[in-house]
N, C-alpha and C. Protein backbone atom coordinates (compact mmCIF):
# COMPACT_ATOMS: atom_id res chain seq x y z
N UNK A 1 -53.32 -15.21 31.52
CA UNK A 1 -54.14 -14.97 32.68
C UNK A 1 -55.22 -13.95 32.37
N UNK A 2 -54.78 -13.15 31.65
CA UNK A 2 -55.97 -11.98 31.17
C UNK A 2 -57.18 -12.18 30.36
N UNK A 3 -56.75 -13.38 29.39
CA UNK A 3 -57.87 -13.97 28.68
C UNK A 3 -58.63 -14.99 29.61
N UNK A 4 -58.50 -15.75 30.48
CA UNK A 4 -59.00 -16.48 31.86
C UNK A 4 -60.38 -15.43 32.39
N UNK A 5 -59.37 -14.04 32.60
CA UNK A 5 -60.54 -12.79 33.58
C UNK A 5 -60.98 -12.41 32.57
N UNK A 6 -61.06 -12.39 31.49
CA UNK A 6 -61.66 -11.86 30.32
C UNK A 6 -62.79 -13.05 30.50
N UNK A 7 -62.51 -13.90 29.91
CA UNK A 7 -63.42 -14.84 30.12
C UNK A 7 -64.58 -14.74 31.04
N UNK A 8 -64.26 -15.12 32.23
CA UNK A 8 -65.12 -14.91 33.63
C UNK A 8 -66.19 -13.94 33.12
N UNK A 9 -65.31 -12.84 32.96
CA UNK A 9 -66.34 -11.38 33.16
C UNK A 9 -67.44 -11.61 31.79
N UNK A 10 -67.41 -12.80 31.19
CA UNK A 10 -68.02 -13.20 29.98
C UNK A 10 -69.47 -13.83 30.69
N UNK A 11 -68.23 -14.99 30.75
CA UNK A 11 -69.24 -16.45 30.89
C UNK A 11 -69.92 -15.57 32.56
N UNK A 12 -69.47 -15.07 33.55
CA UNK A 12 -70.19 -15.22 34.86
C UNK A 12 -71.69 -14.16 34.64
N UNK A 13 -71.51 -13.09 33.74
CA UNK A 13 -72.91 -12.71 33.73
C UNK A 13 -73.92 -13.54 32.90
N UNK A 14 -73.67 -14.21 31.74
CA UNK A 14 -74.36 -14.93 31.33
C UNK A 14 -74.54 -15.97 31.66
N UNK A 15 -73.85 -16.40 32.72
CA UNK A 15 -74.10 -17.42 33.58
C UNK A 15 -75.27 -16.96 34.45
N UNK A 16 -75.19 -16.19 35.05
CA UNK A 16 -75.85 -15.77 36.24
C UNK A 16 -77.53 -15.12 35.06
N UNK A 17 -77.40 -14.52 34.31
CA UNK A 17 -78.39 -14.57 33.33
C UNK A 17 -79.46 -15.49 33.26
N UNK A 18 -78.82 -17.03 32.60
CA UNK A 18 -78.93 -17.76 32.28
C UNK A 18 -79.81 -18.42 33.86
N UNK A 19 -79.35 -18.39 34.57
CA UNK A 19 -80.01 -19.05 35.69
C UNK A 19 -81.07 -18.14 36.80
N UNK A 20 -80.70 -16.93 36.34
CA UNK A 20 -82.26 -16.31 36.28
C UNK A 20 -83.37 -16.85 35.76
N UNK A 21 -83.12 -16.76 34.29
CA UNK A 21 -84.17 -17.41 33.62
C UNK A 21 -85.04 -18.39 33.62
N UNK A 22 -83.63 -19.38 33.46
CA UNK A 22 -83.99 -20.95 34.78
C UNK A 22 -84.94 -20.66 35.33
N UNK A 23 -84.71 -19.86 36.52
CA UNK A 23 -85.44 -19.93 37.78
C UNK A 23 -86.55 -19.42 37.51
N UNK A 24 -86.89 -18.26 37.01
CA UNK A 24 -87.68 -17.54 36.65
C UNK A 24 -89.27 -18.44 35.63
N UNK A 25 -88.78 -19.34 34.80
CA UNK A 25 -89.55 -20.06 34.20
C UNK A 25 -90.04 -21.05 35.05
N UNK A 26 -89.12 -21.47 35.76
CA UNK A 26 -89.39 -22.80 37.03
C UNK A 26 -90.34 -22.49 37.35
N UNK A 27 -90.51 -21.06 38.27
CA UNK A 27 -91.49 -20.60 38.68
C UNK A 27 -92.69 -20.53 38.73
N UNK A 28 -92.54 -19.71 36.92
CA UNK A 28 -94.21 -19.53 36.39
C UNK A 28 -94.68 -20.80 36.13
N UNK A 29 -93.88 -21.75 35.71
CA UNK A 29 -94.52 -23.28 35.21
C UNK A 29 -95.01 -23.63 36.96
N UNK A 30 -94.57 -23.15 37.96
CA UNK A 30 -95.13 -24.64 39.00
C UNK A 30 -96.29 -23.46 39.37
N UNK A 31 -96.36 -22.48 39.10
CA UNK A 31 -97.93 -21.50 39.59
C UNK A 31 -98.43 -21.98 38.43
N UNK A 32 -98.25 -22.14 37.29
CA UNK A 32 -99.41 -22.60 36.13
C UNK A 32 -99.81 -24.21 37.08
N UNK A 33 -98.84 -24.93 36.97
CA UNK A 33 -99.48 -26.12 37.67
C UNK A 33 -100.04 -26.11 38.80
N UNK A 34 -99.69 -25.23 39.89
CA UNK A 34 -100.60 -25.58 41.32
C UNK A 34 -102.22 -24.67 40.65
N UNK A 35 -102.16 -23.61 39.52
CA UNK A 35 -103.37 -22.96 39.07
C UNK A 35 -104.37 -24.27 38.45
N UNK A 36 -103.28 -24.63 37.45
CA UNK A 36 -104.29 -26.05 36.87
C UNK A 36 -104.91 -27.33 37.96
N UNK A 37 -104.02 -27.63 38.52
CA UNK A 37 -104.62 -28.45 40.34
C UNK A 37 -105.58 -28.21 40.78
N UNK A 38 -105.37 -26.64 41.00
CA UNK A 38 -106.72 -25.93 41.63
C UNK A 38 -108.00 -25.73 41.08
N UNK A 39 -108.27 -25.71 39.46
CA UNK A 39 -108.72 -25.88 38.58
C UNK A 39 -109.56 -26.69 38.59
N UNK A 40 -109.08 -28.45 38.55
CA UNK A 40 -109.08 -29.57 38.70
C UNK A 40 -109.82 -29.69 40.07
N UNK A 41 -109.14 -29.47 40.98
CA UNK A 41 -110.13 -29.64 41.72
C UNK A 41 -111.54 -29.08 42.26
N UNK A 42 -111.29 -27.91 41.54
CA UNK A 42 -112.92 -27.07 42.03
C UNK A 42 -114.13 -27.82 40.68
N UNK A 43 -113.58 -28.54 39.77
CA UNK A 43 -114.11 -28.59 39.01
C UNK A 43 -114.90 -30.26 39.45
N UNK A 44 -113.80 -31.22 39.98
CA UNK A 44 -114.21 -32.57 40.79
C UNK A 44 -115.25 -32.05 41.98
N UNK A 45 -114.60 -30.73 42.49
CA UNK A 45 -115.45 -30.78 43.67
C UNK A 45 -116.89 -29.98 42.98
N UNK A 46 -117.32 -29.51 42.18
CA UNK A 46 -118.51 -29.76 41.70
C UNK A 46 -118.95 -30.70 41.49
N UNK A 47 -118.58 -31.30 40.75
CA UNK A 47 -119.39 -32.49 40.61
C UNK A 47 -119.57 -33.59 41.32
N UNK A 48 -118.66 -33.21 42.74
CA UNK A 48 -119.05 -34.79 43.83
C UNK A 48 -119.68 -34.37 44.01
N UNK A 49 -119.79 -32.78 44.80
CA UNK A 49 -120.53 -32.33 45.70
C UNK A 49 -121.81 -32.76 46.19
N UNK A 50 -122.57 -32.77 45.11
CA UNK A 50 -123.98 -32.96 45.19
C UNK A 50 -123.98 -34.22 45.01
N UNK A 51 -123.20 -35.40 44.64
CA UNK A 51 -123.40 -36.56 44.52
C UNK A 51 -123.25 -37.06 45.96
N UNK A 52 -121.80 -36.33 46.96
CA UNK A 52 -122.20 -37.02 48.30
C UNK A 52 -123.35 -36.27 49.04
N UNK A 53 -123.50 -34.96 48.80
CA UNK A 53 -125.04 -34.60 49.43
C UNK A 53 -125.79 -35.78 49.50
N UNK A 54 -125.87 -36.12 47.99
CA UNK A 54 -127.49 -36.89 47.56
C UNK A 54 -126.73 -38.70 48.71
N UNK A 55 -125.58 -38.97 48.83
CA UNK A 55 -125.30 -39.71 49.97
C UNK A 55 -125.81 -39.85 50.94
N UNK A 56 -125.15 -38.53 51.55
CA UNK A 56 -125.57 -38.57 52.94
C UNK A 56 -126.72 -38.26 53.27
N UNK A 57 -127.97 -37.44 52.21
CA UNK A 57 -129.44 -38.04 52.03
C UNK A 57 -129.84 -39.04 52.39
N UNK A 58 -129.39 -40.03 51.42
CA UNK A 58 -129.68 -41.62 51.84
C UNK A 58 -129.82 -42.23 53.10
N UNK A 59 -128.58 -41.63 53.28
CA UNK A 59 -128.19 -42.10 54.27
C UNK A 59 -129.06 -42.14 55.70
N UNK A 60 -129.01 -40.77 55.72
CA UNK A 60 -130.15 -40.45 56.56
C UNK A 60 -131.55 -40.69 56.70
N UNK A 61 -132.01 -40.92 55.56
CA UNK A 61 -133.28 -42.02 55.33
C UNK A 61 -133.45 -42.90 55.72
N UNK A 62 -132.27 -43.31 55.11
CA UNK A 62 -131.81 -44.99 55.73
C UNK A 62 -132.36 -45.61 57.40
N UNK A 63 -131.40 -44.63 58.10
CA UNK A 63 -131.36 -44.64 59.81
C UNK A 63 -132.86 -44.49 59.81
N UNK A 64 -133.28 -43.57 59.31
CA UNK A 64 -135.07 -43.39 59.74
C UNK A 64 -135.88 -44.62 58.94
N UNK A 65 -135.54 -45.23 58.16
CA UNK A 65 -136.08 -45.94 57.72
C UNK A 65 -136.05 -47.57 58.78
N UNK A 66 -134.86 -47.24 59.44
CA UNK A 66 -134.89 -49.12 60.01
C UNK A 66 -135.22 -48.47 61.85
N UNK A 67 -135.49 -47.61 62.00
CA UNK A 67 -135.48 -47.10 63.30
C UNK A 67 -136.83 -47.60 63.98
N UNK A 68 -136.95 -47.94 65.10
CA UNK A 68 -137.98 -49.27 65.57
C UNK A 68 -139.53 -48.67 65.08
N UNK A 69 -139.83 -46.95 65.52
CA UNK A 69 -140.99 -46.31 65.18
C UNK A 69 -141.07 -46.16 63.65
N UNK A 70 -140.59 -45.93 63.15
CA UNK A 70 -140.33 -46.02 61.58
C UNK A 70 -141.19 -47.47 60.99
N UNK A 71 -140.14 -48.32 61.26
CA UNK A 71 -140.25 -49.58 60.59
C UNK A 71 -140.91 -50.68 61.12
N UNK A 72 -141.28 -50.73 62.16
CA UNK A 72 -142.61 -50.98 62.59
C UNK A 72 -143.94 -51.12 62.08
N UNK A 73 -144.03 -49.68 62.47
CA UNK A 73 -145.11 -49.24 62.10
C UNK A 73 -145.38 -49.52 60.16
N UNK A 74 -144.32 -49.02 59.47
CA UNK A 74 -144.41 -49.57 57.83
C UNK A 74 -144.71 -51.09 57.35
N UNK A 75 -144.82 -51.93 58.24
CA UNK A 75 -144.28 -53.21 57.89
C UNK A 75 -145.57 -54.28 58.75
N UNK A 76 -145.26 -53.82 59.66
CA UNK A 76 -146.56 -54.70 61.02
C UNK A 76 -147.91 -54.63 60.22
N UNK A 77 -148.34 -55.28 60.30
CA UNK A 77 -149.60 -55.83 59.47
C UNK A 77 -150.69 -56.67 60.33
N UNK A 78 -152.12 -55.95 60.50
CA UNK A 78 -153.19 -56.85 61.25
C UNK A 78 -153.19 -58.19 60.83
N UNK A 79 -152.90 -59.24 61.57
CA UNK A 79 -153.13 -60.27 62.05
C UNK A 79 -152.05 -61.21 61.39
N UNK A 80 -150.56 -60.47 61.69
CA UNK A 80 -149.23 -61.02 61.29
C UNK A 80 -148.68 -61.64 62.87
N UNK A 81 -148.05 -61.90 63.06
CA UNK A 81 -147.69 -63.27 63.86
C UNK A 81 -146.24 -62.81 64.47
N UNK A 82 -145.79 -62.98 65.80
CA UNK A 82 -144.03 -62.05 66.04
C UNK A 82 -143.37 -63.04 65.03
N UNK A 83 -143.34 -64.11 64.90
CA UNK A 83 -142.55 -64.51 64.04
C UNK A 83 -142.32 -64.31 62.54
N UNK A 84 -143.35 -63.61 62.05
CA UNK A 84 -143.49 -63.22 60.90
C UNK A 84 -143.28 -62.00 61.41
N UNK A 85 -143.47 -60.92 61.88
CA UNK A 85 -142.50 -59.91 62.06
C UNK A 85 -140.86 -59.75 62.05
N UNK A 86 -141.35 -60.95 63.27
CA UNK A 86 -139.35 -60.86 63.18
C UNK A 86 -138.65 -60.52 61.84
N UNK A 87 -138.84 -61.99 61.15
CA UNK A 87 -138.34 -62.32 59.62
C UNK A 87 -138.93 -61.07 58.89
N UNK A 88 -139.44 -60.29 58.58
CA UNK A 88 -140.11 -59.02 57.83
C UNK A 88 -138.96 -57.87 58.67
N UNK A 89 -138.76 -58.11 59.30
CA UNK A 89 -138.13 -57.15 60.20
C UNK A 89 -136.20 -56.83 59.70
N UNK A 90 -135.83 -58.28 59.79
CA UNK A 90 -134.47 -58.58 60.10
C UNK A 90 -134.49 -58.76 58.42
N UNK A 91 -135.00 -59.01 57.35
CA UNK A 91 -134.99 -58.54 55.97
C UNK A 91 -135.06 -57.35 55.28
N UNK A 92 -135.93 -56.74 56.26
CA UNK A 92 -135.86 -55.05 55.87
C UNK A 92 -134.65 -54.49 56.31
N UNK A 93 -133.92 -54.27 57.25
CA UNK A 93 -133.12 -53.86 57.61
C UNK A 93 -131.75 -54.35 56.89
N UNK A 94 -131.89 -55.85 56.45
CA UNK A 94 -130.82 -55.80 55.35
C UNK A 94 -130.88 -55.45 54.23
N UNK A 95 -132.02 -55.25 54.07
CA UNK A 95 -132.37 -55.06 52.15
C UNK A 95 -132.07 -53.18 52.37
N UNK A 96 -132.38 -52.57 53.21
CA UNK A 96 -132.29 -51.30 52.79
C UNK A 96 -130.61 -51.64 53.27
N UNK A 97 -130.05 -51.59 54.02
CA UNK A 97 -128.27 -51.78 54.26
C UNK A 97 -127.71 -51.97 53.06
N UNK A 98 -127.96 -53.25 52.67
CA UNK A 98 -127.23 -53.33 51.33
C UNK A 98 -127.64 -52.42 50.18
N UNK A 99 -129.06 -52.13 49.73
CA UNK A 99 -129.14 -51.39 48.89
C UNK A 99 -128.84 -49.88 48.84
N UNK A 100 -127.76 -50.03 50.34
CA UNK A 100 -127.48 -47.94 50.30
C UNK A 100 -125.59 -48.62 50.83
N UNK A 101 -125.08 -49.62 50.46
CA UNK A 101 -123.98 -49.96 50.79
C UNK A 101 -122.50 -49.07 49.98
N UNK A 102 -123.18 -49.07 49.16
CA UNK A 102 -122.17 -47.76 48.02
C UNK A 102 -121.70 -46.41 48.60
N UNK A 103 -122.99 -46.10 49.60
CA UNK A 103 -122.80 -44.77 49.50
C UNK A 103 -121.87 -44.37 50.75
N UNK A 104 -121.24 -45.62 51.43
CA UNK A 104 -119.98 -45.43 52.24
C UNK A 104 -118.88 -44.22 51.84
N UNK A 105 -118.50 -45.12 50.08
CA UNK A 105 -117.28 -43.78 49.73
C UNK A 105 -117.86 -42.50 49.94
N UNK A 106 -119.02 -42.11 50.13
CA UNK A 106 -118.62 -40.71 50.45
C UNK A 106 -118.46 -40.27 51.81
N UNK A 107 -118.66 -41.06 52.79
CA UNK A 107 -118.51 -40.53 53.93
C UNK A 107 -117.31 -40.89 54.45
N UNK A 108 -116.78 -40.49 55.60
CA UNK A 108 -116.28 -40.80 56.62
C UNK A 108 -116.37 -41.96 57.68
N UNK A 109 -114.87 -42.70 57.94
CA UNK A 109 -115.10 -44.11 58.14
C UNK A 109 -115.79 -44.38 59.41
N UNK A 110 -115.71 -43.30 60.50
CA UNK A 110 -116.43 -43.09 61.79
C UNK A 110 -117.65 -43.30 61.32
N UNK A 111 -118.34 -42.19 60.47
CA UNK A 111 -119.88 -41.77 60.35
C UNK A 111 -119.96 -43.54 59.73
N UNK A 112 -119.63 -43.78 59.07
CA UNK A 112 -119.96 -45.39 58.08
C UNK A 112 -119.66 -46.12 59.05
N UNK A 113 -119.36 -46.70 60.07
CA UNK A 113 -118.70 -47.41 61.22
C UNK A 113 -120.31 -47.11 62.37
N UNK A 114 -120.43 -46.09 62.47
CA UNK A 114 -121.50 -45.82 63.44
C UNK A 114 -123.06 -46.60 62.53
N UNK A 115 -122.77 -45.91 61.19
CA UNK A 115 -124.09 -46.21 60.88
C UNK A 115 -124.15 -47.49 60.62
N UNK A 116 -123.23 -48.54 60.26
CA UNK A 116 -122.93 -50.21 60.65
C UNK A 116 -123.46 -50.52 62.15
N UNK A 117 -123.00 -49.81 63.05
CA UNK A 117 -123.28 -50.32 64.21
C UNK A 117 -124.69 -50.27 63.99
N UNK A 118 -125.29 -49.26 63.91
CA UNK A 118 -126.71 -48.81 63.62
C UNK A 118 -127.76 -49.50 63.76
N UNK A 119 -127.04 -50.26 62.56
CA UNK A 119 -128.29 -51.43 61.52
C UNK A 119 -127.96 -52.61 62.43
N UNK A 120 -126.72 -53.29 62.59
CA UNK A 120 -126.15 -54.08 63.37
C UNK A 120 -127.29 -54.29 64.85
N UNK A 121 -127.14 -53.17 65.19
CA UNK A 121 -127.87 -53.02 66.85
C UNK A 121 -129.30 -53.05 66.69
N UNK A 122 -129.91 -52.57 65.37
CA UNK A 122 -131.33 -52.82 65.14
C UNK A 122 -131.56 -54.47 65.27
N UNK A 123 -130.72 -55.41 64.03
CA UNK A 123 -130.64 -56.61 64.02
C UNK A 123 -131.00 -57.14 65.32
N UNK A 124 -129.68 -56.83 66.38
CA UNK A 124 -129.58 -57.15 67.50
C UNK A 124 -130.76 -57.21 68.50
N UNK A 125 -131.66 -55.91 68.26
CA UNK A 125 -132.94 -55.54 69.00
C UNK A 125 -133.46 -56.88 68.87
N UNK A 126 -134.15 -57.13 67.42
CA UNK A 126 -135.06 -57.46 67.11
C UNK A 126 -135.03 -58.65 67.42
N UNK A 127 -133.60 -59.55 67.34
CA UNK A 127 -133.29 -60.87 67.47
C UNK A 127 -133.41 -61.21 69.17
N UNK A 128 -132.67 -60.22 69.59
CA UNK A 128 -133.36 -60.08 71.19
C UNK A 128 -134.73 -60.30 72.28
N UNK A 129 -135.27 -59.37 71.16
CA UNK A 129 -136.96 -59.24 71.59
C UNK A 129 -137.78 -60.37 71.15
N UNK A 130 -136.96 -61.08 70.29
CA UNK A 130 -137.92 -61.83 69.36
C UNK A 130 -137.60 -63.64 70.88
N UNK A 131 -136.47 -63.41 71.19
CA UNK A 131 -135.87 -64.67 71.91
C UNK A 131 -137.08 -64.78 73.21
N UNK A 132 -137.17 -66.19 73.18
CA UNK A 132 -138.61 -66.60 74.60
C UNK A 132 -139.98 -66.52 73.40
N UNK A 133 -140.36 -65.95 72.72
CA UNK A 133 -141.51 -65.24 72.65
C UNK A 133 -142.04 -66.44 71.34
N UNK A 134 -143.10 -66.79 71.30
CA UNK A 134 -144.13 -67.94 70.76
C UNK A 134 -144.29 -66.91 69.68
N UNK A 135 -143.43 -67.87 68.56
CA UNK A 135 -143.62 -67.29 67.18
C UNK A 135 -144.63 -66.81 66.75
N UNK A 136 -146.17 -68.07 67.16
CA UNK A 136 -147.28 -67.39 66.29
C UNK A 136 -148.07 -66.46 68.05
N UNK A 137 -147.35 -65.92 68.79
CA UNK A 137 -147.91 -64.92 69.06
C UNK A 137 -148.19 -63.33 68.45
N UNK A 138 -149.35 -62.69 68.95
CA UNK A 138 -149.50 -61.47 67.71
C UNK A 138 -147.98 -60.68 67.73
N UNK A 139 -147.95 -60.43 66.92
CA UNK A 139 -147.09 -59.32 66.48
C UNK A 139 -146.66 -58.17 67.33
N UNK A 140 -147.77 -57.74 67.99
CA UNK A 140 -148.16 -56.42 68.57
C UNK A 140 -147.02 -56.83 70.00
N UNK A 141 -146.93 -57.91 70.46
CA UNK A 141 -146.19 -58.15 71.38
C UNK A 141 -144.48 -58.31 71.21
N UNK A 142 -144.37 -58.86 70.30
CA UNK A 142 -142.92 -58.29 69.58
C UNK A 142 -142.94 -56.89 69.28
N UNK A 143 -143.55 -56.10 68.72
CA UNK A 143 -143.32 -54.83 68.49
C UNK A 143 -143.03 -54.47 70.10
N UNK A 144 -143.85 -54.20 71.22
CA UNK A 144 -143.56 -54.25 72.96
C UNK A 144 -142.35 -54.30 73.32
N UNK A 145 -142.12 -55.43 72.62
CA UNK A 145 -140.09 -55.96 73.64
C UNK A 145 -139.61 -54.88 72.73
N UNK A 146 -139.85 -55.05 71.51
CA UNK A 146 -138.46 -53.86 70.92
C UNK A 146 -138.41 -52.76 71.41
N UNK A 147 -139.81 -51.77 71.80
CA UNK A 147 -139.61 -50.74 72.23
C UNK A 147 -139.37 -50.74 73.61
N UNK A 148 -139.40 -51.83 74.52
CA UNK A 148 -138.77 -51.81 75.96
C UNK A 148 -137.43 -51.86 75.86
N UNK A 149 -137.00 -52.22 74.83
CA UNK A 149 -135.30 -53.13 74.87
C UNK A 149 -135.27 -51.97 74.43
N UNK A 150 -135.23 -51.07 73.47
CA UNK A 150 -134.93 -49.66 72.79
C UNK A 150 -134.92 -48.65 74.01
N UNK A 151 -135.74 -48.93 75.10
CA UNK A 151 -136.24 -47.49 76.02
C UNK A 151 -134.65 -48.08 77.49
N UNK A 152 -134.86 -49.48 77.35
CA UNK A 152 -133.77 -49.80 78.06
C UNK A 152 -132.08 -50.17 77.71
N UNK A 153 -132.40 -49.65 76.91
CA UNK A 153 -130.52 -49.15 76.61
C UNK A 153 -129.68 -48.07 76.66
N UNK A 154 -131.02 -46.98 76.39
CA UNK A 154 -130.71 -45.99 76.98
C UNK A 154 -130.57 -45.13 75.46
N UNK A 155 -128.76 -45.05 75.03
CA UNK A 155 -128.93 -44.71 74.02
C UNK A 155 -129.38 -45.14 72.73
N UNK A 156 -129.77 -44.47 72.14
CA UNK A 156 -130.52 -44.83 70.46
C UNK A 156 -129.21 -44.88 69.84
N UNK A 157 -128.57 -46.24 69.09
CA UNK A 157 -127.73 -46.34 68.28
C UNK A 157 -127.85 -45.03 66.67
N UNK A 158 -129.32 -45.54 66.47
CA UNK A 158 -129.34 -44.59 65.55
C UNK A 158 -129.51 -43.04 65.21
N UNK A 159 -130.25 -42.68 66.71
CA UNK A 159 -130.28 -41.63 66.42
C UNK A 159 -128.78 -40.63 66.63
N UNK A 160 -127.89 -41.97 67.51
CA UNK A 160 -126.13 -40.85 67.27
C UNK A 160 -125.49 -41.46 65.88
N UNK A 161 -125.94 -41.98 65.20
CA UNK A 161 -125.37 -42.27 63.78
C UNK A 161 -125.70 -40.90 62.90
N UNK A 162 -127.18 -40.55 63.19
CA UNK A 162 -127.93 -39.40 62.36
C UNK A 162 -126.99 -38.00 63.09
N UNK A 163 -126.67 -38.15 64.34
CA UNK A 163 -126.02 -37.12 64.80
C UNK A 163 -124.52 -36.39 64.53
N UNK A 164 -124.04 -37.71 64.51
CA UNK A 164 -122.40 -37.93 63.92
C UNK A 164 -122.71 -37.60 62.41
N UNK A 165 -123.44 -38.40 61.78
CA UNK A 165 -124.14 -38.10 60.11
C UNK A 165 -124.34 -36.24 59.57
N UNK A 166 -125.14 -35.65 60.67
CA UNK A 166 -125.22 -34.59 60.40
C UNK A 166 -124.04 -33.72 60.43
N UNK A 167 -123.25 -33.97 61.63
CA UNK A 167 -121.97 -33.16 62.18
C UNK A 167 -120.98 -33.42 60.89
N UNK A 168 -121.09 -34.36 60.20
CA UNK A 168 -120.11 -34.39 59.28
C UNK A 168 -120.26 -33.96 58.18
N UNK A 169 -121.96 -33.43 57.40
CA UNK A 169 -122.49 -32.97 56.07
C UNK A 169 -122.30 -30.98 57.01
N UNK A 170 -122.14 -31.34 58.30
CA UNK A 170 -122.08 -29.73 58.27
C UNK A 170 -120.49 -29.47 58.46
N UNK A 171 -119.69 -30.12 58.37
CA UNK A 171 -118.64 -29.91 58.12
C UNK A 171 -117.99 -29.66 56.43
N UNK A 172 -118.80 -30.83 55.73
CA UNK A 172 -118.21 -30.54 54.23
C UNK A 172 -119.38 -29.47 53.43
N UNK A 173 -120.30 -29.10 54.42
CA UNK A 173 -121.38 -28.24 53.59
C UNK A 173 -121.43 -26.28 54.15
């Protein structure tokens, strides 16, 4: 029985030793790893950073770019025809959409959801304004309905896309 408590009084401090240590290394290894994580990520978040900036740039161009005073005015041409507006119209607005379609991943699915509606509701204008109206009438009279149909909806799709847009670059900025 004496060699048993002999024992104990052996093995239980170097037991208890032993799982200090354990623990003790556990430790420093998971602060080295949450240090290296942290690391890692300040180092990703440099380098998105400015890549979704330069995003939600776009982005914001974008909205000003298909917005009825905007794109209108860029595009309408003396002695172009509403029907040749229309089609100049409802091409621009897809060609810039798709050519800024990437820059979704950086945003937020709301802000990317609004600014879909956006372009969507421009479409919508134009296809609207354009309905009744004698293709080869001037132009200048399609440009008219859009900005009545724009003044009578009340809200500007786009300009709460740019709003939601901003609220969210001043959140990650």
């Amino acid at each position: 029985m004496e060699i048993l408590s002999d024992l104990l009084k052996m093995l239980l401090p170097g037991g208890l030793v032993l799982l200090g240590i354990y623990l003790s290394i556990e430790a420093m290894l998971r602060r080295q790893m949450e240090k290296t994580v942290l690391e890692l990520r300040a180092r990703n978040t440099e380098a998105i950073m400015p890549v979704r900036l330069q995003a939600y740039e776009r982005m914001a161009l974008f909205l000003e770019r298909i917005s009825p005073q905007n794109l209108i005015i860029r595009i309408n041409q003396p002695g172009m025809t509403a029907g040749e507006l229309h089609a100049v119209l409802i091409r621009e607005i897809r060609e810039e959409y798709s050519h800024n379609l990437s820059q979704q991943i950086y945003m937020g699915q709301g802000v990317w959801a609004l600014i879909r509606n956006a372009m969507e509701d421009m479409v919508s204008v134009a296809n609207t304004s354009a309905q009744g109206l004698d293709p080869q009438t001037p132009s200048i009279e399609l440009a008219k309905r859009i900005f009545e149909h724009m003044m009578a909806i009340g809200t500007d799709p786009i300009q709460k896309a740019m709003a939601e847009l901003k609220e969210e670059i001043a959140i990650h900025f």
